[in-house]
PDB file of N, CA and C in Angstrom:
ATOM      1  N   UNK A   1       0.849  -1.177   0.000  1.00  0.00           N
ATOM      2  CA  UNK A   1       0.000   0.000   0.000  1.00  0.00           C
ATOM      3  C   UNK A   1       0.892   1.237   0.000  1.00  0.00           C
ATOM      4  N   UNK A   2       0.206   2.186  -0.903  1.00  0.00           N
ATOM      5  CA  UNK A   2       1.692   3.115  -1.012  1.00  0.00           C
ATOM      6  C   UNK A   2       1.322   4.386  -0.675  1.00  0.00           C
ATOM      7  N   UNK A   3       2.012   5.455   0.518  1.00  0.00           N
ATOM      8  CA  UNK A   3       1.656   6.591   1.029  1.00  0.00           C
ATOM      9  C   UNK A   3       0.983   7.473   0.514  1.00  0.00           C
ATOM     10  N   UNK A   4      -0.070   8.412   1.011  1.00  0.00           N
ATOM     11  CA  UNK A   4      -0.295   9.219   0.211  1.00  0.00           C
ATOM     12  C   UNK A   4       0.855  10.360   0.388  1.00  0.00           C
ATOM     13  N   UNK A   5       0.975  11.364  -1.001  1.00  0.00           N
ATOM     14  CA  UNK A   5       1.522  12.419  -0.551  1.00  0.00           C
ATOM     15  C   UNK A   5       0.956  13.782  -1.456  1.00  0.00           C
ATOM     16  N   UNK A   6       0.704  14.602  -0.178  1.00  0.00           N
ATOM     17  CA  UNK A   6       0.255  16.075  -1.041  1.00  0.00           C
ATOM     18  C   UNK A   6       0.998  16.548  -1.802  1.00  0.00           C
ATOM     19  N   UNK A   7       0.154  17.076  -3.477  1.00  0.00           N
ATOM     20  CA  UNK A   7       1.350  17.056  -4.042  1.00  0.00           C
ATOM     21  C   UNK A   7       1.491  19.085  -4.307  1.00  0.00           C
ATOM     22  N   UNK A   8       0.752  19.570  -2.952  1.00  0.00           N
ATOM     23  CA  UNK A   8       1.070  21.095  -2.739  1.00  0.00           C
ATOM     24  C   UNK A   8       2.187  21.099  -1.955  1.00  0.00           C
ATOM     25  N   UNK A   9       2.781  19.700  -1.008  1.00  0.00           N
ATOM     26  CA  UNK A   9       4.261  19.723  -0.680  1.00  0.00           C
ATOM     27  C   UNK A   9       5.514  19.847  -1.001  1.00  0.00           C
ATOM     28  N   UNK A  10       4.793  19.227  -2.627  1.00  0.00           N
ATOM     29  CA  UNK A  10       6.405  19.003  -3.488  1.00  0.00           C
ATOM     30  C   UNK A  10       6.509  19.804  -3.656  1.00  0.00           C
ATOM     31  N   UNK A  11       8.020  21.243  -4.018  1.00  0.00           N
ATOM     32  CA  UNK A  11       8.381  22.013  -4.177  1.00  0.00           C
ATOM     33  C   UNK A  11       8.250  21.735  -5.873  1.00  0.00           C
ATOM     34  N   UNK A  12       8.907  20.948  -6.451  1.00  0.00           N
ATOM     35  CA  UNK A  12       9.170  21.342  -8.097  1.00  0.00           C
ATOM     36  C   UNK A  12       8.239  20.275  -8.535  1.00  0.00           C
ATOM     37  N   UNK A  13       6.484  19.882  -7.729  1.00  0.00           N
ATOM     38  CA  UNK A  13       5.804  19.601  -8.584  1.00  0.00           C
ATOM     39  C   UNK A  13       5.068  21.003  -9.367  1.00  0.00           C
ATOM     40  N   UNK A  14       4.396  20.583 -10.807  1.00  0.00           N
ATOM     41  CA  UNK A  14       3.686  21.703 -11.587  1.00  0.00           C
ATOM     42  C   UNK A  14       2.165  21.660 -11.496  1.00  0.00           C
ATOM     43  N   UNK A  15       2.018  22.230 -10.037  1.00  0.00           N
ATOM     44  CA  UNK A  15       0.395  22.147  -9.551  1.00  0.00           C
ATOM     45  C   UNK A  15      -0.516  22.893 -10.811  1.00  0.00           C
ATOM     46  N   UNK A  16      -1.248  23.083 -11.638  1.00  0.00           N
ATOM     47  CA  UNK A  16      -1.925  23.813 -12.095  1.00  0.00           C
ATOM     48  C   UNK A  16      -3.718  24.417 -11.155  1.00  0.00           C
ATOM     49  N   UNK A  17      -3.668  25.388 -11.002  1.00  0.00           N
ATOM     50  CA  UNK A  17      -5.391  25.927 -10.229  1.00  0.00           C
ATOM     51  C   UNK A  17      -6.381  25.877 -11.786  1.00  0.00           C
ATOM     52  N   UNK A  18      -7.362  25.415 -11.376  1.00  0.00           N
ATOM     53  CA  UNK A  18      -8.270  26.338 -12.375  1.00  0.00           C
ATOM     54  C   UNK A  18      -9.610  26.882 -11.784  1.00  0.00           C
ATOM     55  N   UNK A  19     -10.283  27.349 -12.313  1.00  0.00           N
ATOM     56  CA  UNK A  19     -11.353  27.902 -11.605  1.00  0.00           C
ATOM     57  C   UNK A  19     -12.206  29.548 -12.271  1.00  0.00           C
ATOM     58  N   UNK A  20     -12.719  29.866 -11.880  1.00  0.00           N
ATOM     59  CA  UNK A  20     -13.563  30.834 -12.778  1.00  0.00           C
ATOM     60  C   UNK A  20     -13.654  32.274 -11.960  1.00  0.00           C
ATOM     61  N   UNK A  21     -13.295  33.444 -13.031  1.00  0.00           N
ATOM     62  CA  UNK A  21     -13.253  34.615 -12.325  1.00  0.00           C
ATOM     63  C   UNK A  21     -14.671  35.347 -11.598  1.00  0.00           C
ATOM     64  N   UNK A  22     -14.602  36.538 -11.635  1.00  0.00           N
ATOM     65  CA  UNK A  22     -16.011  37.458 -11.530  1.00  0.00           C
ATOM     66  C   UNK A  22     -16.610  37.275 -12.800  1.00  0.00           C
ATOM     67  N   UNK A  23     -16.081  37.525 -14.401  1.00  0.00           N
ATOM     68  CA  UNK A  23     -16.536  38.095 -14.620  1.00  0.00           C
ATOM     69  C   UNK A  23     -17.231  36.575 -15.586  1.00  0.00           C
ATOM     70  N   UNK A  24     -16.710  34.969 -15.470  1.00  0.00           N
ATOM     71  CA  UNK A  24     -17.156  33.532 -14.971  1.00  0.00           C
ATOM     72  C   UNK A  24     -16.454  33.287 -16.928  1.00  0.00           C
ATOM     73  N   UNK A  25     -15.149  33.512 -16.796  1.00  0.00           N
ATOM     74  CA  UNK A  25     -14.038  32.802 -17.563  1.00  0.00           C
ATOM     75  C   UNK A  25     -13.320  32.010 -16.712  1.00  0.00           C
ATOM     76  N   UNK A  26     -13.073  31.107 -17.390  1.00  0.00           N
ATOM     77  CA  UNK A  26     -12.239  29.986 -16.963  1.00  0.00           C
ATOM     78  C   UNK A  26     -10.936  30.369 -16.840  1.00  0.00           C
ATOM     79  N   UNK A  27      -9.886  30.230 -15.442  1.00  0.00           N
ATOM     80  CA  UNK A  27      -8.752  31.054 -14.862  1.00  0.00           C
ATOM     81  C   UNK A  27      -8.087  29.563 -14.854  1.00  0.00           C
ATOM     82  N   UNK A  28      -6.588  29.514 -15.872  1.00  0.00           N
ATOM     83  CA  UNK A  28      -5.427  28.406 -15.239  1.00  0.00           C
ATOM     84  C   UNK A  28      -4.824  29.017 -14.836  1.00  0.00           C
ATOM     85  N   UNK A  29      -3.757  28.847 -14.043  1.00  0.00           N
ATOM     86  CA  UNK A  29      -2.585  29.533 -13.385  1.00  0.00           C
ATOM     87  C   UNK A  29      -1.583  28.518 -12.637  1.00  0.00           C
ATOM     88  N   UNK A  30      -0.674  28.554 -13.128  1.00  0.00           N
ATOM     89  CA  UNK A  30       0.047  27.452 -12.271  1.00  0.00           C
ATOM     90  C   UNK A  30       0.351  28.036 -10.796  1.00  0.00           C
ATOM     91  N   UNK A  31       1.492  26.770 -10.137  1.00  0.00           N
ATOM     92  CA  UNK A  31       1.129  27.528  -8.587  1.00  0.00           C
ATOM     93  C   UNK A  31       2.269  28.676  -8.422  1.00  0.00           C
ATOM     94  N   UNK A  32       3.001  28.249  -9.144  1.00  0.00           N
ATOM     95  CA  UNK A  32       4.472  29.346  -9.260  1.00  0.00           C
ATOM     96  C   UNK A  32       4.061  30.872 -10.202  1.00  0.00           C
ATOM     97  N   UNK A  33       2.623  30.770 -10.945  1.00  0.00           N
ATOM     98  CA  UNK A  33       2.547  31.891 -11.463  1.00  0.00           C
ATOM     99  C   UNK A  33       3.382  31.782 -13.101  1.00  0.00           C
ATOM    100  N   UNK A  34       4.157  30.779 -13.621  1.00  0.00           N
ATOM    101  CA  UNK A  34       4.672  31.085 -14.711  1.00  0.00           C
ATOM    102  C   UNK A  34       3.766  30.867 -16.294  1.00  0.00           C
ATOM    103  N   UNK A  35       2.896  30.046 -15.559  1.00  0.00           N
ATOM    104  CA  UNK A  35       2.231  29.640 -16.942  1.00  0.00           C
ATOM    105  C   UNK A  35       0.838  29.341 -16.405  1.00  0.00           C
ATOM    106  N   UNK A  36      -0.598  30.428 -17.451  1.00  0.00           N
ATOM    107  CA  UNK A  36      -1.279  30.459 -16.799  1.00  0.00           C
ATOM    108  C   UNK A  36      -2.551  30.865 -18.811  1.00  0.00           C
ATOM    109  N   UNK A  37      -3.462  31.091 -18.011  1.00  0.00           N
ATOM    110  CA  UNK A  37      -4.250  31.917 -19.297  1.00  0.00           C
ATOM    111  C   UNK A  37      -5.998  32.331 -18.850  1.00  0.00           C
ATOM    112  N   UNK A  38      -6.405  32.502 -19.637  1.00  0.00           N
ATOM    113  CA  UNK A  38      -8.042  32.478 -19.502  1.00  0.00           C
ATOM    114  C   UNK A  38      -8.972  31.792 -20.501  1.00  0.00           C
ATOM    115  N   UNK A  39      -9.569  31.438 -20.656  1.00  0.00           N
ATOM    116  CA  UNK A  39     -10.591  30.248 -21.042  1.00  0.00           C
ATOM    117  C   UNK A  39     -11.811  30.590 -21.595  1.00  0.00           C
ATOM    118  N   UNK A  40     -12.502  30.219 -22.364  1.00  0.00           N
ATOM    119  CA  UNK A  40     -14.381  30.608 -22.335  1.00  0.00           C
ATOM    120  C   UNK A  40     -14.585  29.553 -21.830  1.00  0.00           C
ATOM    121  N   UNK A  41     -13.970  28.187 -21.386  1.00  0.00           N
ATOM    122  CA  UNK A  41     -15.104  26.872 -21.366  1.00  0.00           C
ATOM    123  C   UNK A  41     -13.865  26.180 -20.130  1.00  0.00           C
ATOM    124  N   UNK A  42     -14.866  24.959 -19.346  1.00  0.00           N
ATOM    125  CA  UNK A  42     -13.502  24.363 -18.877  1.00  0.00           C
ATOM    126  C   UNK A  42     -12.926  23.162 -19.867  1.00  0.00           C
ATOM    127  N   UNK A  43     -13.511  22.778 -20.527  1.00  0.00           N
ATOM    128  CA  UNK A  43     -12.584  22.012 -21.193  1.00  0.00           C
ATOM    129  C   UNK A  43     -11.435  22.404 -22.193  1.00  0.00           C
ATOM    130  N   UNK A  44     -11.555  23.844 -22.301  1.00  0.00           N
ATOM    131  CA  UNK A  44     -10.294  24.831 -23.046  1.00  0.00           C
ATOM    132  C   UNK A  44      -9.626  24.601 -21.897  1.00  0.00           C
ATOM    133  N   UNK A  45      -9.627  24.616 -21.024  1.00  0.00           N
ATOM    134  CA  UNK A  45      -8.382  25.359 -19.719  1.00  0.00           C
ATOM    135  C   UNK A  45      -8.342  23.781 -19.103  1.00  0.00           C
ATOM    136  N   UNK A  46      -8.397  22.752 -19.204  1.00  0.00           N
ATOM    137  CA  UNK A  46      -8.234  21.690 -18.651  1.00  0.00           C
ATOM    138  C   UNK A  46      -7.111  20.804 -20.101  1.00  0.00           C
ATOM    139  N   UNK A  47      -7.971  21.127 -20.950  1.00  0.00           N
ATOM    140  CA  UNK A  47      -7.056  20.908 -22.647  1.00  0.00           C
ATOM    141  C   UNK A  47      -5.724  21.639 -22.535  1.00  0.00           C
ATOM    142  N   UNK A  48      -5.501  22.699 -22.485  1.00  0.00           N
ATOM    143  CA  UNK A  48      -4.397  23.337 -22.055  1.00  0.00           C
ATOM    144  C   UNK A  48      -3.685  22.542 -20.918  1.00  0.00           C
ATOM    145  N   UNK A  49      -4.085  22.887 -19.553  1.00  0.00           N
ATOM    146  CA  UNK A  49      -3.039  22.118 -18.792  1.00  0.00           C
ATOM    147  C   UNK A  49      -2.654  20.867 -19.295  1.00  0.00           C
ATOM    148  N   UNK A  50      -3.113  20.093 -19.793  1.00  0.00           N
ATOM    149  CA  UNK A  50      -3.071  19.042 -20.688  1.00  0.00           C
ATOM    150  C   UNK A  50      -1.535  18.971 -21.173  1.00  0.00           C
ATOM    151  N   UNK A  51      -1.861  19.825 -22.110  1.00  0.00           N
ATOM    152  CA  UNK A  51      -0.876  20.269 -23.527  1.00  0.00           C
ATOM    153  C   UNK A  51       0.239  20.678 -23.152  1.00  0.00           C
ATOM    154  N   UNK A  52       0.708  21.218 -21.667  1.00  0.00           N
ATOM    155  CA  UNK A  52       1.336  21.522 -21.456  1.00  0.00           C
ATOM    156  C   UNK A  52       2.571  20.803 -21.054  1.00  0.00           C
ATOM    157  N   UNK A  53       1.927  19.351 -20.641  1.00  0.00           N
ATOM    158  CA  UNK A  53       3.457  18.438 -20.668  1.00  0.00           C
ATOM    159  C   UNK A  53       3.883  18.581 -19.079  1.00  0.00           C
ATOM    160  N   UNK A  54       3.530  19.644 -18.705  1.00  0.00           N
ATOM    161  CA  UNK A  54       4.032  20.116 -17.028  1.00  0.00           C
ATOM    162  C   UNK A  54       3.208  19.684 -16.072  1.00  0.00           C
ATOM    163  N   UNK A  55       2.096  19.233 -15.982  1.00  0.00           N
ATOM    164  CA  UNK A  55       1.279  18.933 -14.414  1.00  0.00           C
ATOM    165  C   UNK A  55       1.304  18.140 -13.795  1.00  0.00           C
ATOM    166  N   UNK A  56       1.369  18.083 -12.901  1.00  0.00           N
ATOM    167  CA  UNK A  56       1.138  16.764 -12.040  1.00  0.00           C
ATOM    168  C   UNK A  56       0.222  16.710 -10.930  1.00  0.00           C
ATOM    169  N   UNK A  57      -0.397  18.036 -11.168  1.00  0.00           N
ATOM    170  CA  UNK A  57      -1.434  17.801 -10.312  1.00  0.00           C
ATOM    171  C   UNK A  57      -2.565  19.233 -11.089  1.00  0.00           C
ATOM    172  N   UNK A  58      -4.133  19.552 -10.850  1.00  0.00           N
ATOM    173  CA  UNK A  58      -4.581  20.116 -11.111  1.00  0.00           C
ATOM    174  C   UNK A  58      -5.661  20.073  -9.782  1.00  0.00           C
ATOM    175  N   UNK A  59      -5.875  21.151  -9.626  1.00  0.00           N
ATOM    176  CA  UNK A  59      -6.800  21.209  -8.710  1.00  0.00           C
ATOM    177  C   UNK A  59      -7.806  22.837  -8.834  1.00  0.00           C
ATOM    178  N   UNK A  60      -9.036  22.212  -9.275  1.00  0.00           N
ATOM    179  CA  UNK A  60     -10.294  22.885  -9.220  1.00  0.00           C
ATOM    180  C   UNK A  60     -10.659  23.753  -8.532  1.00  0.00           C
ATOM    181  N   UNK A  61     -11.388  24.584  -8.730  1.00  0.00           N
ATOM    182  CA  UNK A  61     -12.345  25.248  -7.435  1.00  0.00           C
ATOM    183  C   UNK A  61     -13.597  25.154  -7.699  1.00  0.00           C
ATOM    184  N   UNK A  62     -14.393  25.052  -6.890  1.00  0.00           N
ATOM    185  CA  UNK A  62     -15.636  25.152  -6.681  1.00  0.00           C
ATOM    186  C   UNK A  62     -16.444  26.209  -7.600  1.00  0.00           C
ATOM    187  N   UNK A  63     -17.277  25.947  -8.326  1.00  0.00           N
ATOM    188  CA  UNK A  63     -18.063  26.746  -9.248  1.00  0.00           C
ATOM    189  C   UNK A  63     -18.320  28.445  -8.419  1.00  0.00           C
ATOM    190  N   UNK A  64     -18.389  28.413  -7.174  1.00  0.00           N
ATOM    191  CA  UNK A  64     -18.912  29.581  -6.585  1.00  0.00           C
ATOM    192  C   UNK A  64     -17.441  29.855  -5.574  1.00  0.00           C
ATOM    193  N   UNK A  65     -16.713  29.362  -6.081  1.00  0.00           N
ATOM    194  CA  UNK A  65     -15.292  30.129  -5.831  1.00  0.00           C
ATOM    195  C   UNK A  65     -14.708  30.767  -6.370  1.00  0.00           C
ATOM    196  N   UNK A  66     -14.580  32.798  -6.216  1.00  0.00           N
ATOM    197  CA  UNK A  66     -14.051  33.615  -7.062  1.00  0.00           C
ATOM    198  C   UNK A  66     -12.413  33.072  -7.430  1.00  0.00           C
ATOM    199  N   UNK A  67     -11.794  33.883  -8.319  1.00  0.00           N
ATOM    200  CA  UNK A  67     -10.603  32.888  -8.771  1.00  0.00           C
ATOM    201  C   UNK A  67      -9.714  34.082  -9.568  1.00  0.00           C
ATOM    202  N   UNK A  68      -9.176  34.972  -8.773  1.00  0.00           N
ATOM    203  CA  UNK A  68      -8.299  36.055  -9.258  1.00  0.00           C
ATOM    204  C   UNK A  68      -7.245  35.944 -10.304  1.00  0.00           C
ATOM    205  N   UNK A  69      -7.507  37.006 -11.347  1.00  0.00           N
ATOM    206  CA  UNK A  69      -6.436  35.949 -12.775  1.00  0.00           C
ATOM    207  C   UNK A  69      -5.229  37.347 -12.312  1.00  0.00           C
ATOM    208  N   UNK A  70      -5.069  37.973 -11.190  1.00  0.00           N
ATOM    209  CA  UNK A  70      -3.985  39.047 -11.208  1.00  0.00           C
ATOM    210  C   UNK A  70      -2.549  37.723 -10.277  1.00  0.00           C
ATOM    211  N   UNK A  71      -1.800  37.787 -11.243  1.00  0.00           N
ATOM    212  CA  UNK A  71      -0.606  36.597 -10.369  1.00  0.00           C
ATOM    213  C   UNK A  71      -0.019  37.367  -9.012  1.00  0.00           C
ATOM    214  N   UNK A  72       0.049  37.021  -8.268  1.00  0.00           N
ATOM    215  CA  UNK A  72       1.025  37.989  -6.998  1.00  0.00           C
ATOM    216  C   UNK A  72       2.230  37.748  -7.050  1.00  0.00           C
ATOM    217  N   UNK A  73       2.844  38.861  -6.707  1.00  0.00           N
ATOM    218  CA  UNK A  73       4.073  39.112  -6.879  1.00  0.00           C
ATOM    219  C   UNK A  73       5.045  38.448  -6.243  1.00  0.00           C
TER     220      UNK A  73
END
């Protein structure tokens, strides 16, 4: 049986967020902020993380979770 492990622990895993703004476009953003975009649909922004070759993890938000596309600094 094999451990679980969070993979918001790993430092150089490529978490991708997605989730939907105010104004209810579809928001990717990775967790480091380098690679990110906006969407009309989720299967554009889920196709993307996809394509990208980099994830290893993706994690959603909740339909009624705002989802800021400004990256912080």
């Amino acid at each position: 049986m094999s451990e679980f492990v969070d993979p918001l622990s790993r430092p150089a895993a490529s978490i991708f967020f997605v989730g939907r703004d105010q104004q209810g476009n579809w928001v990717v953003r990775e967790k480091n902020g380098a690679l990110g975009g906006l969407f009309v649909d989720r299967a554009q922004a889920i196709k993307f993380v996809l394509k990208s070759r980099r994830s290893e993890a993706i994690i959603e938000f909740s339909p009624e979770l705002e989802f800021a596309t400004v990256a912080e600094p």
